[in-house]
PDB file of N, CA and C in Angstrom:
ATOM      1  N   UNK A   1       7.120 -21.451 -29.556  1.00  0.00           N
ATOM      2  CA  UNK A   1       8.079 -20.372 -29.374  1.00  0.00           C
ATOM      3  C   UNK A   1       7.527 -19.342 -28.389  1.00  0.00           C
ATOM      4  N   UNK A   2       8.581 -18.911 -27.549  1.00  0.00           N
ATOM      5  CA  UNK A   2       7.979 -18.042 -26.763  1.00  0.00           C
ATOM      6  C   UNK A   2       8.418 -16.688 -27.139  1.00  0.00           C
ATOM      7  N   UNK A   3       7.297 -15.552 -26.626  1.00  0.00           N
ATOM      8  CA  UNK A   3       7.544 -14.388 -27.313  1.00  0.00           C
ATOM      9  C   UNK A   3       8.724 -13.787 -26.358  1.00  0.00           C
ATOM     10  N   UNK A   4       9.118 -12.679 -26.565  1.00  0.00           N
ATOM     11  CA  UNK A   4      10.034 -11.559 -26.269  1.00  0.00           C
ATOM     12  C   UNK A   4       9.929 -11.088 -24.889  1.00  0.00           C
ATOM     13  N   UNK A   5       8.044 -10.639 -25.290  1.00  0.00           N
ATOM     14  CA  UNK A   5       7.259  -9.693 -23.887  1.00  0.00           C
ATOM     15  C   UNK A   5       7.213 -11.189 -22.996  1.00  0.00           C
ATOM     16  N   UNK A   6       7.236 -12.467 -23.204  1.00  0.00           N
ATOM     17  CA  UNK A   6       7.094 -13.564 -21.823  1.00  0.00           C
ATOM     18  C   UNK A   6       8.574 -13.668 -21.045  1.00  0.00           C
ATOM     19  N   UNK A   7       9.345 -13.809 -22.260  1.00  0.00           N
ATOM     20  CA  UNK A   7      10.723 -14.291 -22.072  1.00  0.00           C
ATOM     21  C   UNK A   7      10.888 -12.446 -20.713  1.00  0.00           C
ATOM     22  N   UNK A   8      10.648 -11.297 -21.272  1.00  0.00           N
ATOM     23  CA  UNK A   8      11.227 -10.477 -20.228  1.00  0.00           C
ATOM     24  C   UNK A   8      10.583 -10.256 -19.236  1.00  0.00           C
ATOM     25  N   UNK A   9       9.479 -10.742 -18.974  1.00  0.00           N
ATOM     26  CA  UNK A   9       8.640 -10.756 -18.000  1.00  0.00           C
ATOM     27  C   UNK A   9       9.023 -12.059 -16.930  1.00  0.00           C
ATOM     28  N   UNK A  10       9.174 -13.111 -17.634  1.00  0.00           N
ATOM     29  CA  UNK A  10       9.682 -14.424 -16.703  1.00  0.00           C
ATOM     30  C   UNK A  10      11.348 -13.734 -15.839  1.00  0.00           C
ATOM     31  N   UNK A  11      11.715 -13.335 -16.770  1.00  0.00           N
ATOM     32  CA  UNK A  11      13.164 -12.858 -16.386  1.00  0.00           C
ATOM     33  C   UNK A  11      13.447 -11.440 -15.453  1.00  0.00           C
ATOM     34  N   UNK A  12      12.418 -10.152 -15.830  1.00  0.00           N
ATOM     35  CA  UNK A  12      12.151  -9.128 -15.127  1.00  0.00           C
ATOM     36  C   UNK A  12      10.979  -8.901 -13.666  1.00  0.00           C
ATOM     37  N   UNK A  13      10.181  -9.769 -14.146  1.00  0.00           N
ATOM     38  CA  UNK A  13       8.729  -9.272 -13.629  1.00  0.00           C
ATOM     39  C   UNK A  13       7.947  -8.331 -13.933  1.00  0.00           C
ATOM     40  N   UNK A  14       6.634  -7.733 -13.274  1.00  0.00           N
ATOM     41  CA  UNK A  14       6.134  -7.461 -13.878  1.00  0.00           C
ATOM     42  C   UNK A  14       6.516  -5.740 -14.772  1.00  0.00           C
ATOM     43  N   UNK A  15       6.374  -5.543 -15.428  1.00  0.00           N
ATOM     44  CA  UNK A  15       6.663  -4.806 -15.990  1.00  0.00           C
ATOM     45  C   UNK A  15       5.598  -3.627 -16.797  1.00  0.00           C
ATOM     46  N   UNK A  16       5.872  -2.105 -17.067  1.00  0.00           N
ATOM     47  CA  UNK A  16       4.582  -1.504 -17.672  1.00  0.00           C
ATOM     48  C   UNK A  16       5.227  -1.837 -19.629  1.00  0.00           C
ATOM     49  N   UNK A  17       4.360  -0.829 -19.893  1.00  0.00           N
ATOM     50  CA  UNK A  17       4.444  -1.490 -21.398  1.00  0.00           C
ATOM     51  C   UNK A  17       5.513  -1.063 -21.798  1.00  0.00           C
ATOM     52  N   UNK A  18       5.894  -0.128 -21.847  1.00  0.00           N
ATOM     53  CA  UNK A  18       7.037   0.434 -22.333  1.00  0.00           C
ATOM     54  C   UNK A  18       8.631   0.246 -21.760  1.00  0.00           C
ATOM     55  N   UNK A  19       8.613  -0.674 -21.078  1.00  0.00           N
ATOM     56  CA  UNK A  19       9.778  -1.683 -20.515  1.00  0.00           C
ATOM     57  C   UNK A  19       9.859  -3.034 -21.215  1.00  0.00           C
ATOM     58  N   UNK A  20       8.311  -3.403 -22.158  1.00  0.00           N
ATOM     59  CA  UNK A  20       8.684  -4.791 -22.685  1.00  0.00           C
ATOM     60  C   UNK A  20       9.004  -4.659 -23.945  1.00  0.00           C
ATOM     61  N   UNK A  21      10.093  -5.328 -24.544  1.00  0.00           N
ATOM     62  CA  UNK A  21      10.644  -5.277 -25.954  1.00  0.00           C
ATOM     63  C   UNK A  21       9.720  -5.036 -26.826  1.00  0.00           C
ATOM     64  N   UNK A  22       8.296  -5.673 -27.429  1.00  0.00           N
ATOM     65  CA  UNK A  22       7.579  -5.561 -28.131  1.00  0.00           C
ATOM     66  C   UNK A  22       6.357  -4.547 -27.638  1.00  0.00           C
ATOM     67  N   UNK A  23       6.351  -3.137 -27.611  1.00  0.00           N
ATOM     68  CA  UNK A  23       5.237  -2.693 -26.459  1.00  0.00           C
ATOM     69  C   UNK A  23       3.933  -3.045 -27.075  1.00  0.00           C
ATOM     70  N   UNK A  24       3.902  -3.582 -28.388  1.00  0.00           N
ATOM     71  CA  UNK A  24       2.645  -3.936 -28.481  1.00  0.00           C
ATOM     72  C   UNK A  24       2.043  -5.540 -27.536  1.00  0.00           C
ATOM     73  N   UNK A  25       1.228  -5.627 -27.260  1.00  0.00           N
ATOM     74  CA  UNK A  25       1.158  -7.023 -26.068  1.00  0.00           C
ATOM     75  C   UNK A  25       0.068  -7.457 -26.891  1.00  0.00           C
ATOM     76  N   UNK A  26       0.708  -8.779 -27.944  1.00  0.00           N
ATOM     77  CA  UNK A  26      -0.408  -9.602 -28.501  1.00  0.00           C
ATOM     78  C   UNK A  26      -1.287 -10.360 -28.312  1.00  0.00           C
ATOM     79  N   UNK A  27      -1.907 -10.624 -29.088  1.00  0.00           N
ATOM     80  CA  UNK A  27      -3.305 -11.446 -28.409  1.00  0.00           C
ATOM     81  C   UNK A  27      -2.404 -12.746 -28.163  1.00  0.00           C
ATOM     82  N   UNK A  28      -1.037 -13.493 -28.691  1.00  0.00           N
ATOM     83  CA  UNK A  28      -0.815 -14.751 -28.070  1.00  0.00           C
ATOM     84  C   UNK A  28      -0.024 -14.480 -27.195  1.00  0.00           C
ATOM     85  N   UNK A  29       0.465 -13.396 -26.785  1.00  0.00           N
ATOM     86  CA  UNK A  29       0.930 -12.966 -25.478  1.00  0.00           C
ATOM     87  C   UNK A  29      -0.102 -13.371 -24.255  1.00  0.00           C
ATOM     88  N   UNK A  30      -1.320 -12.849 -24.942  1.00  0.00           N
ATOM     89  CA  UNK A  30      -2.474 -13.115 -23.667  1.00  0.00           C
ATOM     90  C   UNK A  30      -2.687 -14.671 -23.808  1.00  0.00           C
ATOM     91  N   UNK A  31      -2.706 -15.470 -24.987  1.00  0.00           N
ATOM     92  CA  UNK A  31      -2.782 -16.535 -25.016  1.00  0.00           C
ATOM     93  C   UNK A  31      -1.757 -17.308 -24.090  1.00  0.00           C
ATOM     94  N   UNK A  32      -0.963 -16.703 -23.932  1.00  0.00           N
ATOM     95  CA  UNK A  32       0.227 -17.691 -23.775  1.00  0.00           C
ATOM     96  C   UNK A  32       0.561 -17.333 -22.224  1.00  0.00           C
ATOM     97  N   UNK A  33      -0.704 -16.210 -21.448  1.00  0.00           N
ATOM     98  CA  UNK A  33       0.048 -16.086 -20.180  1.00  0.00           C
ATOM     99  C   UNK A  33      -0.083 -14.433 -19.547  1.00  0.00           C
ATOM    100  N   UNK A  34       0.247 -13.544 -20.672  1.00  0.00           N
ATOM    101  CA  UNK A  34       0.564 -11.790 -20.324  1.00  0.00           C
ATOM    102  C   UNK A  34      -0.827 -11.758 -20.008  1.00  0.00           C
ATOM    103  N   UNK A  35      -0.726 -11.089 -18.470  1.00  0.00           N
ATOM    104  CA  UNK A  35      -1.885 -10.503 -17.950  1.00  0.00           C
ATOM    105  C   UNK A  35      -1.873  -9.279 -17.916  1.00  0.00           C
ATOM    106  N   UNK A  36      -3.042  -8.172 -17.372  1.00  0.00           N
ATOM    107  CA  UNK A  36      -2.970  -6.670 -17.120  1.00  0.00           C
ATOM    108  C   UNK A  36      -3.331  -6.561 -16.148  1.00  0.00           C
ATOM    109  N   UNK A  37      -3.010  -5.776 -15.108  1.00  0.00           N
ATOM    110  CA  UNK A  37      -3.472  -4.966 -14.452  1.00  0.00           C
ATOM    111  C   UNK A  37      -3.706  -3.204 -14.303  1.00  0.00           C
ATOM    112  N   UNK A  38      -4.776  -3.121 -14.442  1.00  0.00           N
ATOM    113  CA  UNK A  38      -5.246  -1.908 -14.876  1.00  0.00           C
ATOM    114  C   UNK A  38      -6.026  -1.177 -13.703  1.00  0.00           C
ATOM    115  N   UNK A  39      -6.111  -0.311 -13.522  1.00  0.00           N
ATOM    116  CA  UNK A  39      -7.213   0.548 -12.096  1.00  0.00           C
ATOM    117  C   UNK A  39      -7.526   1.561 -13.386  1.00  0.00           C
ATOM    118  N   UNK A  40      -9.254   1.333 -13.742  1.00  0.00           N
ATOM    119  CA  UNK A  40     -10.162   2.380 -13.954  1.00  0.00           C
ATOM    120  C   UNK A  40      -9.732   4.126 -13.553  1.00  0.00           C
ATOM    121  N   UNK A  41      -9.522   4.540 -14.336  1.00  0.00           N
ATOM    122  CA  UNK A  41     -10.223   5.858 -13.312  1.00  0.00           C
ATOM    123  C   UNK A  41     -11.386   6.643 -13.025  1.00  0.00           C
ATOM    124  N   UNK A  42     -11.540   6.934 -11.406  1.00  0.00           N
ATOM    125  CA  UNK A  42     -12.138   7.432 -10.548  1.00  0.00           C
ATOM    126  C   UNK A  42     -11.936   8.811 -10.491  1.00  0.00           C
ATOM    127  N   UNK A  43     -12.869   9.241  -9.215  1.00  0.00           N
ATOM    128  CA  UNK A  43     -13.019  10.225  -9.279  1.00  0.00           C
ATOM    129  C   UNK A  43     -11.499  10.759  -8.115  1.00  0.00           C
ATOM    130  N   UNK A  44     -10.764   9.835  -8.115  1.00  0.00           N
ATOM    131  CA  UNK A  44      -9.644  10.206  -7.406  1.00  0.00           C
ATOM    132  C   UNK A  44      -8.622  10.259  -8.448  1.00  0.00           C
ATOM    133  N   UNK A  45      -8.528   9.712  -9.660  1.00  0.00           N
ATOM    134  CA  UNK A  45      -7.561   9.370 -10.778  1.00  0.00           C
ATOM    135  C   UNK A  45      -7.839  10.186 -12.050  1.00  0.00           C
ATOM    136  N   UNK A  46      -9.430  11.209 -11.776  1.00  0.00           N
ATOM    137  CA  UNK A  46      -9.826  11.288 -13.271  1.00  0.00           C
ATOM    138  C   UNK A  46      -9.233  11.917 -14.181  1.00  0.00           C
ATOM    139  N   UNK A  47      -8.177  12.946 -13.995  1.00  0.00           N
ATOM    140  CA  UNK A  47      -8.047  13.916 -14.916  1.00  0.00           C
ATOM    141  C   UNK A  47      -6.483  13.189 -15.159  1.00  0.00           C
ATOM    142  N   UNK A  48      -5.737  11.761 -14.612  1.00  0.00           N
ATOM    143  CA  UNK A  48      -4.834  11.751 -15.035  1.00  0.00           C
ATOM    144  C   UNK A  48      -4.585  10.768 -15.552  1.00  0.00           C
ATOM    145  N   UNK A  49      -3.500  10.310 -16.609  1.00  0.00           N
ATOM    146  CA  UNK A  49      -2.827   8.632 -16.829  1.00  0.00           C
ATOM    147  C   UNK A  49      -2.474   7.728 -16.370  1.00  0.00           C
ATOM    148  N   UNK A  50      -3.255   6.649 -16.002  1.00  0.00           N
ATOM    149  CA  UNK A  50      -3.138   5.695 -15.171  1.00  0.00           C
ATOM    150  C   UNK A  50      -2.117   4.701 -16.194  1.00  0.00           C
ATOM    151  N   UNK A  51      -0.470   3.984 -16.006  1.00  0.00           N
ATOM    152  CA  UNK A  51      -0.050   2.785 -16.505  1.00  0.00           C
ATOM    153  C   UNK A  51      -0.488   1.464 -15.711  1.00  0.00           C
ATOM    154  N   UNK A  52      -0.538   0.906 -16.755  1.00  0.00           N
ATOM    155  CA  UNK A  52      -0.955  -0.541 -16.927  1.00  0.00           C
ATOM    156  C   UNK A  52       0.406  -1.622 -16.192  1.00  0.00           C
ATOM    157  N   UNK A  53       0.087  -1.983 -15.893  1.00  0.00           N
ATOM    158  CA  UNK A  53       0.889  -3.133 -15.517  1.00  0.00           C
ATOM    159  C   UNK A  53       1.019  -4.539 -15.966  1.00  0.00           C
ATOM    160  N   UNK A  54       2.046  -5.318 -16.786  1.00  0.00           N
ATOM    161  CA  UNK A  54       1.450  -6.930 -17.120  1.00  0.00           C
ATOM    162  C   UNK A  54       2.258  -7.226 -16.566  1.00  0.00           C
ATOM    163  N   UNK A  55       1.912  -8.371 -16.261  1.00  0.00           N
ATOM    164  CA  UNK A  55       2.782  -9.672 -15.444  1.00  0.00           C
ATOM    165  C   UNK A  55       1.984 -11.229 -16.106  1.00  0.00           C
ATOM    166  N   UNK A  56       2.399 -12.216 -15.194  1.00  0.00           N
ATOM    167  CA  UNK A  56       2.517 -13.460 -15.826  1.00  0.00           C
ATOM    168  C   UNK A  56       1.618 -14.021 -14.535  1.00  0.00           C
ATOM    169  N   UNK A  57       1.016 -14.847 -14.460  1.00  0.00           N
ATOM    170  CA  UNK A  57       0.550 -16.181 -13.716  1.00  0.00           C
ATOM    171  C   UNK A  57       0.965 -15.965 -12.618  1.00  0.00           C
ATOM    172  N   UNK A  58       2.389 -16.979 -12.564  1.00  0.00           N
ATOM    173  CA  UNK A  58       3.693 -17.028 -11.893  1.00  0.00           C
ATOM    174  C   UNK A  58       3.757 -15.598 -10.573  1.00  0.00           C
ATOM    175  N   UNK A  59       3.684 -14.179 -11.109  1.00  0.00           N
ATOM    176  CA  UNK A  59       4.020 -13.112 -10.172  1.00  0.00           C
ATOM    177  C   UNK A  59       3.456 -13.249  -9.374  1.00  0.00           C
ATOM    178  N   UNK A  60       3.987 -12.540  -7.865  1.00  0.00           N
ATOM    179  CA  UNK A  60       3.681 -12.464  -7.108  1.00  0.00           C
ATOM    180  C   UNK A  60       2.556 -11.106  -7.127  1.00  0.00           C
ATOM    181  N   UNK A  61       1.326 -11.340  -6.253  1.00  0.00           N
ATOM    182  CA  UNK A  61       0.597  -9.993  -6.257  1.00  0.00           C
ATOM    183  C   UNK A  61       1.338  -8.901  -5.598  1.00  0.00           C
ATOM    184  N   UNK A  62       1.672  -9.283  -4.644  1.00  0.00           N
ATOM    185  CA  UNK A  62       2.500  -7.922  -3.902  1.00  0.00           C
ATOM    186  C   UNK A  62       3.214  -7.347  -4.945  1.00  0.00           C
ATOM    187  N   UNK A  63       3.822  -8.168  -5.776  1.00  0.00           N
ATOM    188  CA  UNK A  63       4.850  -7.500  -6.577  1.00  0.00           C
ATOM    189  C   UNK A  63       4.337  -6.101  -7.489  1.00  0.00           C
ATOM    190  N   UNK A  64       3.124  -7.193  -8.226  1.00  0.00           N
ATOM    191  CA  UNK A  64       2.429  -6.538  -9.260  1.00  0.00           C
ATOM    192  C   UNK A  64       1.503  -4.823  -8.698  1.00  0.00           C
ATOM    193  N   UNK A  65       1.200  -5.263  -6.960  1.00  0.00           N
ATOM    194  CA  UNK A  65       0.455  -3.865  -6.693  1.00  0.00           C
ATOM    195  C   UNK A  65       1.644  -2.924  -6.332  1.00  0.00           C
ATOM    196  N   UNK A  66       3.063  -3.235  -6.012  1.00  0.00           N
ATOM    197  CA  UNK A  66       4.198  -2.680  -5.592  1.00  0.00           C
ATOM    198  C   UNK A  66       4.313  -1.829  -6.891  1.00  0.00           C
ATOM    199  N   UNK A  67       4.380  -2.553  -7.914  1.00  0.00           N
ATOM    200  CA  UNK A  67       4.765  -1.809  -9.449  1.00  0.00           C
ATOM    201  C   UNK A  67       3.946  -0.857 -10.139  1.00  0.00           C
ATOM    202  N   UNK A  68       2.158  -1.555  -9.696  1.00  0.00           N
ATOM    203  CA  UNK A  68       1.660  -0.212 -10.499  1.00  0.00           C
ATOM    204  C   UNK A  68       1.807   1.262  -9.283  1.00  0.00           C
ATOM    205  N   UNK A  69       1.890   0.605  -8.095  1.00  0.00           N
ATOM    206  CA  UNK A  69       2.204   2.283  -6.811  1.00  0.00           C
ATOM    207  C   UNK A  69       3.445   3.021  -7.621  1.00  0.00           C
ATOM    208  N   UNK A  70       4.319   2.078  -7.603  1.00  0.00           N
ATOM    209  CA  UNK A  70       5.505   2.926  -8.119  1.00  0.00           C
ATOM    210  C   UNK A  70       5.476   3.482  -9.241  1.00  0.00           C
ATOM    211  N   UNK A  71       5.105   2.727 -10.463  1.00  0.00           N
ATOM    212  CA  UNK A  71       4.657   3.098 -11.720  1.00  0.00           C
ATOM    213  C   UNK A  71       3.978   4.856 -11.995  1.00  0.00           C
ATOM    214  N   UNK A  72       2.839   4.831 -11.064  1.00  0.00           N
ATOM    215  CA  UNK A  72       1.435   5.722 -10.857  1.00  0.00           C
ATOM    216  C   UNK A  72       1.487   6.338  -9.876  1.00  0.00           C
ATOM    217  N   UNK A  73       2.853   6.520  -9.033  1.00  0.00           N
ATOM    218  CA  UNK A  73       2.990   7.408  -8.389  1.00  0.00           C
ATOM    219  C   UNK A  73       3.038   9.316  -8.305  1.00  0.00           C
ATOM    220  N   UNK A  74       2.817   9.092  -9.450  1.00  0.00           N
ATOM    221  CA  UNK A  74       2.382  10.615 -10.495  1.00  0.00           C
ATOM    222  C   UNK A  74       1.122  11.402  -9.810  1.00  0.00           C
ATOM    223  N   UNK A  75      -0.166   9.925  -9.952  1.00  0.00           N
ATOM    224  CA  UNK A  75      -1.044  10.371  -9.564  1.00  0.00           C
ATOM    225  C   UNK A  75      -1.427   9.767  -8.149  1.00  0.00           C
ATOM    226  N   UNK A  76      -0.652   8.336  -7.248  1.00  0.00           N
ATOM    227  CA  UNK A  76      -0.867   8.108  -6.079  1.00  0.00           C
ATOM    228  C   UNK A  76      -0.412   9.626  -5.081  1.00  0.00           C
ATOM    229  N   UNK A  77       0.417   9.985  -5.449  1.00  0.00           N
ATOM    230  CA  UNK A  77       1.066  11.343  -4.245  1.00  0.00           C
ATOM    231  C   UNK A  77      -0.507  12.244  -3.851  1.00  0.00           C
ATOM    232  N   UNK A  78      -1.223  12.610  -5.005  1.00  0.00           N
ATOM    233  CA  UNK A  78      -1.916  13.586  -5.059  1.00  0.00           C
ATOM    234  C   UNK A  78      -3.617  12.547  -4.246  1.00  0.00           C
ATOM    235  N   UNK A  79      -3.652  11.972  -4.582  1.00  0.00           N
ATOM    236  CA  UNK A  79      -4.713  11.025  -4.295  1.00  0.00           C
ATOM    237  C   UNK A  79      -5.001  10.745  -2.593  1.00  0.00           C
ATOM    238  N   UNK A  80      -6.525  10.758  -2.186  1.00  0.00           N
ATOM    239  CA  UNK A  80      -6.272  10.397  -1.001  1.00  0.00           C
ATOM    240  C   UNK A  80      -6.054   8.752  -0.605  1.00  0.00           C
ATOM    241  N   UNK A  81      -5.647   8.755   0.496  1.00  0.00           N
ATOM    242  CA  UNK A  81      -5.078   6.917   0.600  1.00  0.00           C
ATOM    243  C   UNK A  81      -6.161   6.380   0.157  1.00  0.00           C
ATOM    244  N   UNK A  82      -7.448   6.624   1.184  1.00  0.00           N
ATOM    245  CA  UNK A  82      -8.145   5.673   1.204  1.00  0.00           C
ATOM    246  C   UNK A  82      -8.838   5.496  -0.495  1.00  0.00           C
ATOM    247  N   UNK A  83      -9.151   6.485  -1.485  1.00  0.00           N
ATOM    248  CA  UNK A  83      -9.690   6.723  -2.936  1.00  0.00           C
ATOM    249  C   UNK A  83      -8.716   5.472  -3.504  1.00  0.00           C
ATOM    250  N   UNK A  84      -7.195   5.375  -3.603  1.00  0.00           N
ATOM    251  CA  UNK A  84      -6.231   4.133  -3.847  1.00  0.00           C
ATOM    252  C   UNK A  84      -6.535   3.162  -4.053  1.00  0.00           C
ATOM    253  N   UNK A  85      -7.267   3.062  -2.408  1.00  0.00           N
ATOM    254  CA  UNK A  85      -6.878   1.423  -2.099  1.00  0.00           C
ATOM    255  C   UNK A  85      -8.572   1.100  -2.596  1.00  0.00           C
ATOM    256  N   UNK A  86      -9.317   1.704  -1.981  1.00  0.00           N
ATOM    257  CA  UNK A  86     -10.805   1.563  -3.045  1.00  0.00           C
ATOM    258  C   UNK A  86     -10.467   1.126  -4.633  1.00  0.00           C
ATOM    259  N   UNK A  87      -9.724   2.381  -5.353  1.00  0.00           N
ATOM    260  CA  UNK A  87      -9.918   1.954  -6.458  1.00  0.00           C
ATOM    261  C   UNK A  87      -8.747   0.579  -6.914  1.00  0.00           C
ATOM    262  N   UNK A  88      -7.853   0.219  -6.818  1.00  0.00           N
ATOM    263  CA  UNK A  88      -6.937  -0.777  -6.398  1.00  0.00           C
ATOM    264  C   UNK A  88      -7.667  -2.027  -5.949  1.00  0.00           C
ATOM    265  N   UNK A  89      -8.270  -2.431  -4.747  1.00  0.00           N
ATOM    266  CA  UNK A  89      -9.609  -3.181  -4.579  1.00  0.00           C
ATOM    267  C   UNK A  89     -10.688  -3.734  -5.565  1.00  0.00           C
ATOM    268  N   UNK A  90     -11.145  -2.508  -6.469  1.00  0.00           N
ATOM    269  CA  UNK A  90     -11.853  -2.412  -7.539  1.00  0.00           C
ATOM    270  C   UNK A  90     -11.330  -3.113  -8.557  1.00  0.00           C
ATOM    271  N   UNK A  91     -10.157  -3.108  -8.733  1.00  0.00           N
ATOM    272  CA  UNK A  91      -9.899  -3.328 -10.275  1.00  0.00           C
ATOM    273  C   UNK A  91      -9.711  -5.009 -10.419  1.00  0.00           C
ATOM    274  N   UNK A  92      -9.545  -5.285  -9.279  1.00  0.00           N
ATOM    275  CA  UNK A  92      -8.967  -7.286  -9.242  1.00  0.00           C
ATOM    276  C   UNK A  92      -9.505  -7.694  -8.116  1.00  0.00           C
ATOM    277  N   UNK A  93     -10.367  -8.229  -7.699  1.00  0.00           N
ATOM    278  CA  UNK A  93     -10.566  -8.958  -6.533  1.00  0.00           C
ATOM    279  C   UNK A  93      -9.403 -10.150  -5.970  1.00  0.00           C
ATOM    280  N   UNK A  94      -8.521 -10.369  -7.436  1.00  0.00           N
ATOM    281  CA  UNK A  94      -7.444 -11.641  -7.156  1.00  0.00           C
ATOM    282  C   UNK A  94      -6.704 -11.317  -6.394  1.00  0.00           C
ATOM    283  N   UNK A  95      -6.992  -9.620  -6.112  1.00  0.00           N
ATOM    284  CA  UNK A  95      -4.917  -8.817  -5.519  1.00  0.00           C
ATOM    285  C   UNK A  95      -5.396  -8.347  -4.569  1.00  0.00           C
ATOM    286  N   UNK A  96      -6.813  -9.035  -3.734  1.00  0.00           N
ATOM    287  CA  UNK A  96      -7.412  -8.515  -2.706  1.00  0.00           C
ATOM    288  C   UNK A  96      -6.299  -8.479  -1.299  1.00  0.00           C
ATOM    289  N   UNK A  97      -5.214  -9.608  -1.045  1.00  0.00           N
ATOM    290  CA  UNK A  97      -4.568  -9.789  -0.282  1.00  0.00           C
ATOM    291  C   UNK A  97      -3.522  -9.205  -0.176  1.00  0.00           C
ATOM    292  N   UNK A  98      -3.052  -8.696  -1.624  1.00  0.00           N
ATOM    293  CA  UNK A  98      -1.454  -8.376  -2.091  1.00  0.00           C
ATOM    294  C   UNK A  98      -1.873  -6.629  -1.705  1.00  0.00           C
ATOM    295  N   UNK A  99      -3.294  -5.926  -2.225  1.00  0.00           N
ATOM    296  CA  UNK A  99      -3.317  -5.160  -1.514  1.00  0.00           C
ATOM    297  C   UNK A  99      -3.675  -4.717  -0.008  1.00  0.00           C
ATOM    298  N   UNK A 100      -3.988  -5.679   0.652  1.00  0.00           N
ATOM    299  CA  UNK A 100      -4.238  -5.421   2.302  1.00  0.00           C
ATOM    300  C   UNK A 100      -2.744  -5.842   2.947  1.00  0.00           C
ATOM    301  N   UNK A 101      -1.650  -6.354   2.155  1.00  0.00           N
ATOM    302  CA  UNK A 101      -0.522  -6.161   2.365  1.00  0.00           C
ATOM    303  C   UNK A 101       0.319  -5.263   1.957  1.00  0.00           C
ATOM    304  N   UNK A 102       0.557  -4.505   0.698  1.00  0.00           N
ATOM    305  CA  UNK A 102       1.068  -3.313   0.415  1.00  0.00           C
ATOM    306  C   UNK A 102       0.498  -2.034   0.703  1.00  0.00           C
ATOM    307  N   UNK A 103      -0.658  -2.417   0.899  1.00  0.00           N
ATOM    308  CA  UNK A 103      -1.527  -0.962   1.312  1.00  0.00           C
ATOM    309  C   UNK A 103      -2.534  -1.306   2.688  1.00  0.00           C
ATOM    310  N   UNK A 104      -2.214  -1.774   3.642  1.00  0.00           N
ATOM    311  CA  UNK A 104      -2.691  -1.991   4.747  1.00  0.00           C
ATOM    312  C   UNK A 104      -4.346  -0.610   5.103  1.00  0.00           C
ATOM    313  N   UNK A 105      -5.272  -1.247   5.592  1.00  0.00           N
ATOM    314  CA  UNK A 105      -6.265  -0.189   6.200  1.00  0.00           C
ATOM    315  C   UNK A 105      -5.715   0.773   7.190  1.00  0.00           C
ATOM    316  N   UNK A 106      -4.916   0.660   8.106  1.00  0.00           N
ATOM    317  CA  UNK A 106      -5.284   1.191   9.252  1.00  0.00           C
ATOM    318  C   UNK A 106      -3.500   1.368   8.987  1.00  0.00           C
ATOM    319  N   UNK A 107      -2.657   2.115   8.151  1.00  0.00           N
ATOM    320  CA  UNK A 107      -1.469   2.706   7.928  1.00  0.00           C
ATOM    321  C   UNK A 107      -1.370   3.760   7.933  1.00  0.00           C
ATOM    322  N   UNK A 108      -0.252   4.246   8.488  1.00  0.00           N
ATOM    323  CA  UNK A 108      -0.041   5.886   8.041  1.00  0.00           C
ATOM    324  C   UNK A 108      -0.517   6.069   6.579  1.00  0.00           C
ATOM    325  N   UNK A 109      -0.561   7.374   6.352  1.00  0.00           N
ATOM    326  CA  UNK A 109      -0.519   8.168   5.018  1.00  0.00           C
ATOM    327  C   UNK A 109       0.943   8.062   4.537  1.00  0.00           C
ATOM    328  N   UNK A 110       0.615   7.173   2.799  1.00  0.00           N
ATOM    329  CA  UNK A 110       1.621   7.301   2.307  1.00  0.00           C
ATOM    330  C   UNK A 110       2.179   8.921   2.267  1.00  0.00           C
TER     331      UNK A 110
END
């Protein structure tokens, strides 16, 4: 049986927690697939709430670094670019590409 949080994730993408039906994300959620993406905070992020992001296998990275920008745009506005994409970099080496495509080096300032 598949859970709730896969079924709206296959159907939505990636999503933060409080968009998936069950916001608790179980351990056979992780069994079965629900990943996180998370960025630490730094000394560019420290004093604020960073959301989490899960997605599935399947997502696309662009998607997933598109969602936590938008998500964490609370604290991306205030942040300098380059502190971002450092800490963004940091957190997944897997989304190394998805971020040199959503967040290019050599871009204007968001």
């Amino acid at each position: 049986m598949v859970s709730a949080n896969i079924e709206y994730l296959k159907d939505n993408g990636p999503a933060i927690k409080k968009e998936l039906p069950n916001t608790a994300v179980s351990r056979h959620d992780m069994i079965k697939g629900v990943r996180s993406f998370k960025v630490p905070s730094t000394s560019s992020f420290s004093t604020q709430s960073l959301r989490a992001v899960y997605y599935l296998e399947e997502h696309d990275g662009t998607d997933i670094i598109e969602k936590w920008l938008s998500e964490n745009e609370h604290v991306v506005e205030n942040a300098k670019r380059r502190g971002v994409r450092y800490a963004l970099l940091n957190a997944s080496s897997q989304f190394r590409d998805a971020v040199d495509e959503v967040f290019p080096v050599n871009a204007e300032p968001v």
